[in-house]
Protein backbone atom coordinates (compact mmCIF):
# COMPACT_ATOMS: atom_id res chain seq x y z
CA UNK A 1 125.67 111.04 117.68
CA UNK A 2 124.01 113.00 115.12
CA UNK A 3 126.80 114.57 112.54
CA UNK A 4 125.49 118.20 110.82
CA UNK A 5 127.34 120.80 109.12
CA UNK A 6 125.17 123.11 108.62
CA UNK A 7 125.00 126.97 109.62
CA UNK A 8 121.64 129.10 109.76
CA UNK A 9 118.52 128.81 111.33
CA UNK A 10 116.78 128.05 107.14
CA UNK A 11 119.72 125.46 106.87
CA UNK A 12 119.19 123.56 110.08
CA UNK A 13 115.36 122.99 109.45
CA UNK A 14 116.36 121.75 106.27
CA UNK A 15 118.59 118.78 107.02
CA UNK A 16 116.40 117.93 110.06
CA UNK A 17 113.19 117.83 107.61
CA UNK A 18 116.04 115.78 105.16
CA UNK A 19 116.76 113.26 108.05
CA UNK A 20 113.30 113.33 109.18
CA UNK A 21 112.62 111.54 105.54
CA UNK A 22 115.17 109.48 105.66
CA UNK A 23 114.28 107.91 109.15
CA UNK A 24 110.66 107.97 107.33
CA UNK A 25 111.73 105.79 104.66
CA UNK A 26 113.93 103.12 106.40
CA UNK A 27 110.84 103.17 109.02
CA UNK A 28 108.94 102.07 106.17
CA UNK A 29 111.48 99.55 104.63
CA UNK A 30 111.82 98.19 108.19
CA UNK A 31 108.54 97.72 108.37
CA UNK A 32 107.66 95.50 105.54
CA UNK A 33 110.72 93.40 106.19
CA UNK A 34 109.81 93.10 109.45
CA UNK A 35 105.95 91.68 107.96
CA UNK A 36 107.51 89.53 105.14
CA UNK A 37 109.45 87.70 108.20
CA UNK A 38 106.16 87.41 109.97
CA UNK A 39 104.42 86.15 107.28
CA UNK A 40 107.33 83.40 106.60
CA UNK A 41 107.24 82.54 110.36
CA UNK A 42 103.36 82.30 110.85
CA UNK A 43 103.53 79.93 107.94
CA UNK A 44 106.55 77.70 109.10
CA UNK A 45 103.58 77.74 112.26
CA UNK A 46 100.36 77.32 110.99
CA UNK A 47 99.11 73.59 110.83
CA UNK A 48 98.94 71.71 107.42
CA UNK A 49 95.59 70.08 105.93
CA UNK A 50 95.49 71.13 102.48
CA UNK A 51 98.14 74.16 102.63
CA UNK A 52 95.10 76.74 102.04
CA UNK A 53 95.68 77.84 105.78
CA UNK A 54 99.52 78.51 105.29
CA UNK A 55 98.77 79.88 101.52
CA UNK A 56 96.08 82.32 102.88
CA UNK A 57 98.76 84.07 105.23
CA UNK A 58 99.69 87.15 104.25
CA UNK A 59 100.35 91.46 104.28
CA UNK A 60 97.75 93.77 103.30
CA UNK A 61 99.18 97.18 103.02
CA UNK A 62 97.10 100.26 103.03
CA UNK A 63 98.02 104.18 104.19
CA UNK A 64 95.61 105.72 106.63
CA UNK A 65 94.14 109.06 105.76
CA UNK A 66 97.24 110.81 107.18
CA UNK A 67 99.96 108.98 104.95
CA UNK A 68 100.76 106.83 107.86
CA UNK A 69 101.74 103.38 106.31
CA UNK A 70 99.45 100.45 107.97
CA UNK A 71 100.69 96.61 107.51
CA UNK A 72 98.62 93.74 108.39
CA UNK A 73 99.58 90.17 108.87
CA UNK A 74 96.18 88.44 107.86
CA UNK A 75 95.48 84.97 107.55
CA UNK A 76 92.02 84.18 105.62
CA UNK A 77 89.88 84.59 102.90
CA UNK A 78 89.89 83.08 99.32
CA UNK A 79 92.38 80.31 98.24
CA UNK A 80 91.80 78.35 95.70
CA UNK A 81 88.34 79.04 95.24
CA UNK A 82 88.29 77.75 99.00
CA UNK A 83 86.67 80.70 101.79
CA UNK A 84 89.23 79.48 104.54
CA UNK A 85 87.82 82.29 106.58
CA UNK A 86 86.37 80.44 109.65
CA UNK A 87 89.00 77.66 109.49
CA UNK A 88 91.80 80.22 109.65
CA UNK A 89 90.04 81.84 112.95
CA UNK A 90 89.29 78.37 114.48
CA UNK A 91 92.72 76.48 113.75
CA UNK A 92 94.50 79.95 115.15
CA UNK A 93 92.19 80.25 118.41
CA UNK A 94 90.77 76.59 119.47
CA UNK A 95 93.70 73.90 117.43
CA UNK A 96 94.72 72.37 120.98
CA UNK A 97 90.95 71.27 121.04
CA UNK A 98 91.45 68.70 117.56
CA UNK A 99 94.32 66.01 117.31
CA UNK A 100 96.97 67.34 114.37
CA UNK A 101 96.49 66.34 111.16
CA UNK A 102 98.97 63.84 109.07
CA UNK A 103 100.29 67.05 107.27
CA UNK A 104 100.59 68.75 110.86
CA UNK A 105 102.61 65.77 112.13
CA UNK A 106 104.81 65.19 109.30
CA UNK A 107 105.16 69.20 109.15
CA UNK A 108 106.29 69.10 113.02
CA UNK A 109 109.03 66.46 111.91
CA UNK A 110 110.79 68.16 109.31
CA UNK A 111 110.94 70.78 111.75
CA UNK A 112 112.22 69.69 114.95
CA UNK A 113 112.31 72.42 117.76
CA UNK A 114 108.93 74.22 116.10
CA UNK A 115 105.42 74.21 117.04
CA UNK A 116 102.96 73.74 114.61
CA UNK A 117 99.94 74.74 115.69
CA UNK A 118 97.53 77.08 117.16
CA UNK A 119 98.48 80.77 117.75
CA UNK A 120 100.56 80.68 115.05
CA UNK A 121 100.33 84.18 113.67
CA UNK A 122 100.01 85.77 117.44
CA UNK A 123 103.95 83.77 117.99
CA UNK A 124 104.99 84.63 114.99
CA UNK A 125 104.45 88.31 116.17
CA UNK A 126 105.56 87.94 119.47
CA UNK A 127 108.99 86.68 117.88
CA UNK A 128 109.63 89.43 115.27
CA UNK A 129 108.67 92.21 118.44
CA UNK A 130 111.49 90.24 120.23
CA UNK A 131 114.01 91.91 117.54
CA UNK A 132 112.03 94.67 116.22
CA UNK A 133 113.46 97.26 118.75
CA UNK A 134 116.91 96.89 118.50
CA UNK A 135 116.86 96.87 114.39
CA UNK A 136 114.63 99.79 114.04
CA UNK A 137 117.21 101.84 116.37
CA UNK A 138 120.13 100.31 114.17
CA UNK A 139 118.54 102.20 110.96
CA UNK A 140 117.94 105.12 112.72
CA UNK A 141 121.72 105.42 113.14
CA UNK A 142 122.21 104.58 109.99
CA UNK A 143 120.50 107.25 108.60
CA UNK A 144 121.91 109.90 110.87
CA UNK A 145 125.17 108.76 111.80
């Protein structure tokens, strides 16, 4: 249910355009909550050698030429001087192909019920899509209830 009081062709365009920017903005907000829990889940996930791999997991931000807001969950490139690059692609892809590591296996016991392992951004995803749905429509009628 959408509540206006408004009267006038002028004045109707207006608070649509005004709710149209609001639903904008909590899009937005949504969004990078919705990344920062993908980026804490992927991590909880990824397997442990020397914690580059979980370190190098994060959000890249970046607006396309249109404004539109574009969040990546990335992990990779340079920690600690360390190109983890390749290893990020090959522990995310191929991990059921090595045995875990003693930082994998005592990771996997402090957390009883979680995989640690391979595809661990792509479930991490695949978890927050699970919930995305029903919270995005929740601040839509937020902003125009």
């Amino acid at each position: 249910m959408i509540k206006m009081t408004v009267t006038g062709a002028d004045a109707v365009k207006l608070e649509l355009r005004n709710i149209a920017d609001r639903v904008t903005d909590a899009a937005r907000a949504r969004m990078k909550r919705s990344a920062d829990r993908m980026v804490k889940e992927a991590q909880l996930n990824a397997p442990v050698d020397e914690h580059n791999l979980e370190e190098s997991i994060r959000i890249e931000k970046d607006y396309a030429a249109d404004g539109r807001l574009e969040i990546d969950v990335i992990a990779g490139g340079m920690v600690g001087g360390v190109d983890v690059d390749d290893y990020a692609a090959e522990m995310h892809e191929n991990y059921e192909s090595y045995a875990p590591g003693e930082g994998t296996i005592e990771k996997r016991l402090a957390n009883p019920g979680r995989y640690v392992g391979g595809k661990f951004l792509e479930r991490a995803a695949e978890a927050e899509n699970e919930k995305l749905p029903a919270e995005i429509r929740s601040d839509i009628d937020k902003v125009i209830g």
